[in-house]
N, C-alpha and C. Protein backbone atom coordinates (compact mmCIF):
# COMPACT_ATOMS: atom_id res chain seq x y z
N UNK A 1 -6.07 8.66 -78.34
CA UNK A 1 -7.39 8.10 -78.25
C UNK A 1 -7.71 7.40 -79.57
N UNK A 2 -8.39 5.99 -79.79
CA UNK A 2 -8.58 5.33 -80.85
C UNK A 2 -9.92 5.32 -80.78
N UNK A 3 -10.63 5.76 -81.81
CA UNK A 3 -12.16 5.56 -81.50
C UNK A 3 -12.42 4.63 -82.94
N UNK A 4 -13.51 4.03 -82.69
CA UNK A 4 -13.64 2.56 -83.70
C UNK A 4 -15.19 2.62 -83.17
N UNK A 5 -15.24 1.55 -85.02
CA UNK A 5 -16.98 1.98 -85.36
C UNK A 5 -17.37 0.27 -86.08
N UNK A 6 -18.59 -0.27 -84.83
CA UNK A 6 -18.50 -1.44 -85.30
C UNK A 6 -19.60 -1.69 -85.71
N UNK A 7 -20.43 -2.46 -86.93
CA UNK A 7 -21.40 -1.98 -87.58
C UNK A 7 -22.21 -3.62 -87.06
N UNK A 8 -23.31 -3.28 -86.52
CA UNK A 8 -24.19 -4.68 -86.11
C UNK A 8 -25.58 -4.51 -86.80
N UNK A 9 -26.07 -5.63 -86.41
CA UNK A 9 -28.01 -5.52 -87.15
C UNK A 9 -28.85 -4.71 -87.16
N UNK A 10 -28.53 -4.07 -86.08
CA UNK A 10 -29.51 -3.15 -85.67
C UNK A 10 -29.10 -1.50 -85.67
N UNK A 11 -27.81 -1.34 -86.32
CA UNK A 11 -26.94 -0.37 -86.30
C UNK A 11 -25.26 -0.21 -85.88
N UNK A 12 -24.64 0.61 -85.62
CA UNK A 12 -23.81 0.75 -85.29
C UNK A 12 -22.88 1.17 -84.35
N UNK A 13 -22.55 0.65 -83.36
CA UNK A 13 -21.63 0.73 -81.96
C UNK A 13 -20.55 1.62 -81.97
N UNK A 14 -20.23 2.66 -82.03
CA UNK A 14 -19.28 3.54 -81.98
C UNK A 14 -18.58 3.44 -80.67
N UNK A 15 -17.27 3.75 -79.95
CA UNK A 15 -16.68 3.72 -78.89
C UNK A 15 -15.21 4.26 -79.21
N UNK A 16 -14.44 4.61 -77.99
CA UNK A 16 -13.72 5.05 -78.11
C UNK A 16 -12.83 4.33 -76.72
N UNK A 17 -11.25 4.15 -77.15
CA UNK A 17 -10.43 3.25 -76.14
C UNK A 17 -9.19 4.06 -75.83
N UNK A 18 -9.06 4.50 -74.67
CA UNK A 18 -7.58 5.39 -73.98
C UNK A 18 -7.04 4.45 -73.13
N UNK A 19 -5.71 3.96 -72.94
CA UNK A 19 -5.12 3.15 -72.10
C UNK A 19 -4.87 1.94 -72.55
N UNK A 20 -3.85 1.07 -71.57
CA UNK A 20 -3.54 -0.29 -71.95
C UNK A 20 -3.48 -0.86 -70.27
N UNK A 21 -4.43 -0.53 -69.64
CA UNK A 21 -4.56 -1.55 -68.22
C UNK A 21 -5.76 -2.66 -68.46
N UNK A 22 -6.20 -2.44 -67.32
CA UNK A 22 -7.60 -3.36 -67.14
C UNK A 22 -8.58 -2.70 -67.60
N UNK A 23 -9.22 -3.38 -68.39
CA UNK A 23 -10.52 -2.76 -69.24
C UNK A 23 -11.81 -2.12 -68.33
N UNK A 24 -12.19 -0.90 -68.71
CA UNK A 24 -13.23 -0.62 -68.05
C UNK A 24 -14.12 -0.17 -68.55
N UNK A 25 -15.58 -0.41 -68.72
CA UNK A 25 -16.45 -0.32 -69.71
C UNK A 25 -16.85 1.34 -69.25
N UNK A 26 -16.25 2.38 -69.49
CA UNK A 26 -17.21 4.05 -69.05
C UNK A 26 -18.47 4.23 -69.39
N UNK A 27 -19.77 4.54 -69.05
CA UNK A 27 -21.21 4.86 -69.52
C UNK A 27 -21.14 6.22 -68.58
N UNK A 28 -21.58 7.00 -69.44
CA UNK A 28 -21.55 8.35 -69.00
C UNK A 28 -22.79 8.92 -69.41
N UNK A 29 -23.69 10.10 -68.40
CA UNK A 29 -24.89 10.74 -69.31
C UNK A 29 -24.64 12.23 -69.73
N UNK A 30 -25.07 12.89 -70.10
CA UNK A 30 -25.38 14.42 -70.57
C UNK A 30 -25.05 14.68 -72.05
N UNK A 31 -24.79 15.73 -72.66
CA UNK A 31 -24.14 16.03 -73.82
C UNK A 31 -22.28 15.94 -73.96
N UNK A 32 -21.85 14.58 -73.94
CA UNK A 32 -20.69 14.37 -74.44
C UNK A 32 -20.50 13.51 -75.56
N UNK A 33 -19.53 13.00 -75.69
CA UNK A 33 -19.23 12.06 -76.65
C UNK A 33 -18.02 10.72 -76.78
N UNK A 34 -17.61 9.74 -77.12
CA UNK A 34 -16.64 9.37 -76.64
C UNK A 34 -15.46 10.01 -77.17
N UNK A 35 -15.85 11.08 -77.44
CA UNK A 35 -14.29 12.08 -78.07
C UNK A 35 -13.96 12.94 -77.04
N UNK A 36 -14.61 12.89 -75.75
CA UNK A 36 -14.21 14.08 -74.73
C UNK A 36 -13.13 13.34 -74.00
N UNK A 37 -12.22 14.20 -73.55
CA UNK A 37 -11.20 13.22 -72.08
C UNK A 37 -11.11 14.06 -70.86
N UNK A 38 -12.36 14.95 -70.78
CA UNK A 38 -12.35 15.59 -69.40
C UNK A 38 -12.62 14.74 -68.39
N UNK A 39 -13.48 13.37 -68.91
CA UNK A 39 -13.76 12.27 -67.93
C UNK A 39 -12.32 11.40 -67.31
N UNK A 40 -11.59 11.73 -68.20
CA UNK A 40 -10.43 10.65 -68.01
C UNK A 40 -9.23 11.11 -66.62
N UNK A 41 -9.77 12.33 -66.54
CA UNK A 41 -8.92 12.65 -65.57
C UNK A 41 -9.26 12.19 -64.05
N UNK A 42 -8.08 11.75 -63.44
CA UNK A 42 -8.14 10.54 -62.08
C UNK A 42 -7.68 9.23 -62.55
N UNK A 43 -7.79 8.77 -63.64
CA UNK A 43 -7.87 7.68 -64.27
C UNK A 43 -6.71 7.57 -64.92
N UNK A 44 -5.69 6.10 -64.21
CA UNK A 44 -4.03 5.94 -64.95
C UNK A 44 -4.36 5.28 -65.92
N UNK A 45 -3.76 5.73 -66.77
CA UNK A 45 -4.46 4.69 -68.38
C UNK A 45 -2.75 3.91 -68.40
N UNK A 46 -1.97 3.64 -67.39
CA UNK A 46 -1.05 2.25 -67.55
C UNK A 46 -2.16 1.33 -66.31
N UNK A 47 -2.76 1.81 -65.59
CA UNK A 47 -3.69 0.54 -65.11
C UNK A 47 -4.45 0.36 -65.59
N UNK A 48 -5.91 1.20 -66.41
CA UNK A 48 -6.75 1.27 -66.81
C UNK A 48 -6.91 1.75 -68.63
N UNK A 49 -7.76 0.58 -69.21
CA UNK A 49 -8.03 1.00 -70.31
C UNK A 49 -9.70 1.28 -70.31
N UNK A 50 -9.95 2.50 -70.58
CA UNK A 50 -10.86 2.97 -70.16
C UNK A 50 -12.06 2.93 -71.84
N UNK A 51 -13.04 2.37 -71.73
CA UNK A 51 -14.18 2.22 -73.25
C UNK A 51 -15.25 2.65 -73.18
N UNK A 52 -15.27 3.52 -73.96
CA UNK A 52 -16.31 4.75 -73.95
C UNK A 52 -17.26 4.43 -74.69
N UNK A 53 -18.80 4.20 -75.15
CA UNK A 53 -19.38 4.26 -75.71
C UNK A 53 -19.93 5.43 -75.99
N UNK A 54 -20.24 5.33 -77.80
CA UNK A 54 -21.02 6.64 -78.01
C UNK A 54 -22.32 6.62 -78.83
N UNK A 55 -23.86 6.84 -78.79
CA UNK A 55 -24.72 7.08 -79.92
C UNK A 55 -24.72 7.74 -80.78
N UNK A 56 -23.98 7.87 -82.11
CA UNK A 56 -24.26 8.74 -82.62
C UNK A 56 -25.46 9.50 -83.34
N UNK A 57 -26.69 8.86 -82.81
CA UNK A 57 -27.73 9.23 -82.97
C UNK A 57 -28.05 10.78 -82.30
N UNK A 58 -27.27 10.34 -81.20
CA UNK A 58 -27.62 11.67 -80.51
C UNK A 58 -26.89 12.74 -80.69
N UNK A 59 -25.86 12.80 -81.44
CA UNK A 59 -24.95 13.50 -81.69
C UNK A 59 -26.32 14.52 -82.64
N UNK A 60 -26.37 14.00 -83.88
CA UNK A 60 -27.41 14.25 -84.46
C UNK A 60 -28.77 15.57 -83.84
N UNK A 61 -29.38 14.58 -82.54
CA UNK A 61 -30.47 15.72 -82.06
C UNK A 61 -29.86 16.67 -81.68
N UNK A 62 -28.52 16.84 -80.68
CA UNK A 62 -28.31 17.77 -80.42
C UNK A 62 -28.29 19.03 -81.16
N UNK A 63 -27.09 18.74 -82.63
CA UNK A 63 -27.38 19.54 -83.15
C UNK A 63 -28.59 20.29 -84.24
N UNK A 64 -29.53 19.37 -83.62
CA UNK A 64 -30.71 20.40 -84.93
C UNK A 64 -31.34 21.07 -84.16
């Protein structure tokens, strides 16, 4: 898993990339992160490259 941190105007885009197929943008809700790969299962990462976004803002509330 390669996770990469891209810094824009308004903050910073964190995500995370498994696979080398066809790109697929993942949006997921609850308490995860793009560091989990329980989502990834079903999913061939030689067809699918699967891109996770993450807030790390929320990483944050959770834990206080």
């Amino acid at each position: 898993m390669e996770i990469k941190i891209v810094l824009m105007n308004k903050g910073q885009v964190v995500y995370s990339i498994v696979g080398k197929g066809k790109p697929v943008l993942f949006l997921h809700g609850g308490h995860s992160s793009c560091k989990e790969s329980l989502f990834h299962k079903g999913f061939d990462p030689t067809k699918f490259q699967l891109i996770t976004l993450y807030d790390p803002d929320m990483e944050i509330l959770l834990l206080a």
